[in-house]
PDB file of N, CA and C in Angstrom:
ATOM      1  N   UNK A   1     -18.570  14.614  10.348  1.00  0.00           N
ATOM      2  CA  UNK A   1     -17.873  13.647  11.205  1.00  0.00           C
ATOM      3  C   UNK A   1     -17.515  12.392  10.404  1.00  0.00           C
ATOM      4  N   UNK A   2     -18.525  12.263   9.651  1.00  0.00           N
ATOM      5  CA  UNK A   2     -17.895  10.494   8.928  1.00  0.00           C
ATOM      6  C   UNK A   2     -16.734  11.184   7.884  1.00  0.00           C
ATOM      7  N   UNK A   3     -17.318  12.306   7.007  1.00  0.00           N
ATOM      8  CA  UNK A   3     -16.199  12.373   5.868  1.00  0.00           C
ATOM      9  C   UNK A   3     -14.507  12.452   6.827  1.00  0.00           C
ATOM     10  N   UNK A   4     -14.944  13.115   8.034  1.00  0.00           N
ATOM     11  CA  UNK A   4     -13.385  13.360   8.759  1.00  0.00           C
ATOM     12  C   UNK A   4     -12.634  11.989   9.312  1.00  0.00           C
ATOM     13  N   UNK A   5     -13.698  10.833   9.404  1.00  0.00           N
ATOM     14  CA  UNK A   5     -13.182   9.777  10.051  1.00  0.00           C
ATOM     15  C   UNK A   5     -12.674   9.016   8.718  1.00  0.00           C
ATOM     16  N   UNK A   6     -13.455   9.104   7.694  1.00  0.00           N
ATOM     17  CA  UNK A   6     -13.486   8.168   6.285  1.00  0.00           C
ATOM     18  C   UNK A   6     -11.857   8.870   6.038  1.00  0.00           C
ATOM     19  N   UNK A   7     -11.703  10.374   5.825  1.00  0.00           N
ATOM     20  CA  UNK A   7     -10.244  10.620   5.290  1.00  0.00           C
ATOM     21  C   UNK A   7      -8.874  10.338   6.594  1.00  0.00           C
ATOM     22  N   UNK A   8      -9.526  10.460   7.461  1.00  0.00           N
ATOM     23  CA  UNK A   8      -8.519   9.984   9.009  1.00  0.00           C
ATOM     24  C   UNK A   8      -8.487   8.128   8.075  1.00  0.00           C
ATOM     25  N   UNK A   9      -9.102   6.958   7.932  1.00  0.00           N
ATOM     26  CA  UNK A   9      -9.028   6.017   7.505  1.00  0.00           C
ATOM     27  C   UNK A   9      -8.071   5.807   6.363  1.00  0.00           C
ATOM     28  N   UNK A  10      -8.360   6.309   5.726  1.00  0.00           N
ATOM     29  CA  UNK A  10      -7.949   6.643   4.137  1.00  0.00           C
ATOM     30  C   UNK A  10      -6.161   6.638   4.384  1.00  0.00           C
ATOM     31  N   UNK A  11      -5.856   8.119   5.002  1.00  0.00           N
ATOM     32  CA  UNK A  11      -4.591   8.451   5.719  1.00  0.00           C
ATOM     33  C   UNK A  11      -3.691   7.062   5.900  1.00  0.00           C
ATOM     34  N   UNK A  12      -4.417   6.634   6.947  1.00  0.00           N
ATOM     35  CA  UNK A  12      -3.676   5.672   7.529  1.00  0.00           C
ATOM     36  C   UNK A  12      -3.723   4.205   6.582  1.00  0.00           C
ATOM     37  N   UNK A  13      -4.820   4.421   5.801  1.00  0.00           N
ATOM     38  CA  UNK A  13      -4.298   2.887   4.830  1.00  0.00           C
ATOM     39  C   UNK A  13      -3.468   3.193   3.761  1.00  0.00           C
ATOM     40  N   UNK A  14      -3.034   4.702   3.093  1.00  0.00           N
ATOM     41  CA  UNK A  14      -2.771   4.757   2.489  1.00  0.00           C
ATOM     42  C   UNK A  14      -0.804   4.221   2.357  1.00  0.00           C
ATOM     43  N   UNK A  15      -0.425   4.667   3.521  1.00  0.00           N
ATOM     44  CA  UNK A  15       1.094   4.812   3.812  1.00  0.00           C
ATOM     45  C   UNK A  15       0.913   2.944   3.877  1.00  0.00           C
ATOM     46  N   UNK A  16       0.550   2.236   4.538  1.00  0.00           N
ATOM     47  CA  UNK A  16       0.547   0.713   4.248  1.00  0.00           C
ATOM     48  C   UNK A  16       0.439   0.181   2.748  1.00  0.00           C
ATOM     49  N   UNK A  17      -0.552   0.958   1.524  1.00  0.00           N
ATOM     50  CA  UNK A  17      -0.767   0.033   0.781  1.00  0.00           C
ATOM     51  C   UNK A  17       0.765   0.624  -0.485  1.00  0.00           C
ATOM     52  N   UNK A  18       1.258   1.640   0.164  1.00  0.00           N
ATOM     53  CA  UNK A  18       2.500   2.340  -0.357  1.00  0.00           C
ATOM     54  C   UNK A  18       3.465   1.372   0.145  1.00  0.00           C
ATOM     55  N   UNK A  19       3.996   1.019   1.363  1.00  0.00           N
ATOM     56  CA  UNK A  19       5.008   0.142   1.692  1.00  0.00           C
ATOM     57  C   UNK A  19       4.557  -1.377   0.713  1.00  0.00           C
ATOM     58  N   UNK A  20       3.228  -2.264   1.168  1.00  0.00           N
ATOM     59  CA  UNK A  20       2.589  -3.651   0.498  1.00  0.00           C
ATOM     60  C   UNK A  20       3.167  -3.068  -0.944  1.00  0.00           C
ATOM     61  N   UNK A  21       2.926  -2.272  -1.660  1.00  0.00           N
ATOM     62  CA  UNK A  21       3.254  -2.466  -2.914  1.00  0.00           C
ATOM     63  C   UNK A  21       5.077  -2.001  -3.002  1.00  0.00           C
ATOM     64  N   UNK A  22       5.909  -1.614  -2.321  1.00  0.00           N
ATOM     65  CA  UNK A  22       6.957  -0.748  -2.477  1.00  0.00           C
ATOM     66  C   UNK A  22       7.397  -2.934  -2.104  1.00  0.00           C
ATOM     67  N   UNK A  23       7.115  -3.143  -1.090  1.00  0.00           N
ATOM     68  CA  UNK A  23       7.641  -4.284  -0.773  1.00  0.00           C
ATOM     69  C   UNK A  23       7.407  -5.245  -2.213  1.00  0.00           C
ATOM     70  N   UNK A  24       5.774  -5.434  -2.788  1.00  0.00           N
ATOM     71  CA  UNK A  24       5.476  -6.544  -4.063  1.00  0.00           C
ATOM     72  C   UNK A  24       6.333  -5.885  -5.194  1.00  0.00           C
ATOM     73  N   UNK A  25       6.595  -4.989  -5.275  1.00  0.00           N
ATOM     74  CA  UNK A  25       7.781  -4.244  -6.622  1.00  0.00           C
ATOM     75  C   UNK A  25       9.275  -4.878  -6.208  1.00  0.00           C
ATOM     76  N   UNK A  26       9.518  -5.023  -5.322  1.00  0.00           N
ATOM     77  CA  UNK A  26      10.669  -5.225  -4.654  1.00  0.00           C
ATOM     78  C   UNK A  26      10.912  -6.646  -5.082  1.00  0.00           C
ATOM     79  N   UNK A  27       9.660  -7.445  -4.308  1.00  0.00           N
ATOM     80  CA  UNK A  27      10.272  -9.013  -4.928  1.00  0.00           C
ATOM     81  C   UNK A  27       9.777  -9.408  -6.385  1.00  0.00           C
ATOM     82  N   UNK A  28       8.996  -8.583  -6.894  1.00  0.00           N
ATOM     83  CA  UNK A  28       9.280  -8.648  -8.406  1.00  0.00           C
ATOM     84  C   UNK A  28      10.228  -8.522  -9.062  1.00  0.00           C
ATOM     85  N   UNK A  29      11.299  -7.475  -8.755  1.00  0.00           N
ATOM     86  CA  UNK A  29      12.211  -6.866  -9.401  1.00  0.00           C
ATOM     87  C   UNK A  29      13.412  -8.343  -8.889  1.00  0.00           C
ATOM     88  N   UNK A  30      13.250  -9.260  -7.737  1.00  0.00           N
ATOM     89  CA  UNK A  30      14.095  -9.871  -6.931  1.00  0.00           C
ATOM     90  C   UNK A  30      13.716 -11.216  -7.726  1.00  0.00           C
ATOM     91  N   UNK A  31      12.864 -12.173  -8.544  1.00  0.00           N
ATOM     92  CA  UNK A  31      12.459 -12.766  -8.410  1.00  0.00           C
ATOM     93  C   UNK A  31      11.292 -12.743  -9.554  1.00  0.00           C
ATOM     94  N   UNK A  32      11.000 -11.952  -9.913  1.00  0.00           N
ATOM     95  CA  UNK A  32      10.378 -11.720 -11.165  1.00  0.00           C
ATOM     96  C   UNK A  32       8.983 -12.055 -11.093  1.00  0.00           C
ATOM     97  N   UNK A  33       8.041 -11.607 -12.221  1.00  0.00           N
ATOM     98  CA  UNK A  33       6.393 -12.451 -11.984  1.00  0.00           C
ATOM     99  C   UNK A  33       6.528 -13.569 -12.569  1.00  0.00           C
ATOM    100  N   UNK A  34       6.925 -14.123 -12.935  1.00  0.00           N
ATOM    101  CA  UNK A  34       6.635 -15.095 -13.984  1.00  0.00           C
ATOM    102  C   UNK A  34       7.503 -16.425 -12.956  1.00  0.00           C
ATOM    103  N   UNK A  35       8.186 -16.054 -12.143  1.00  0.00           N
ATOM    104  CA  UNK A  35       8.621 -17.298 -11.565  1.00  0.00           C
ATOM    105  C   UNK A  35       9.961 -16.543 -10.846  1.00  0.00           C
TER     106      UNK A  35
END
């Protein structure tokens, strides 16, 4: 039951930390790191 809830968790943070970074690549590429 936990490993099924831990990968049910997992699932669902994963597609968010895919957009958070698809979005931080985005205004890098917009705007650069450095400034």
């Amino acid at each position: 039951m936990s490993k099924g809830e831990d990968k049910k968790k997992e699932a669902k943070k994963q597609p968010l930390k895919n957009m958070k970074e698809k979005r931080a690549e985005k205004k890098a590429k917009k705007g650069g790191r450095s400034g």
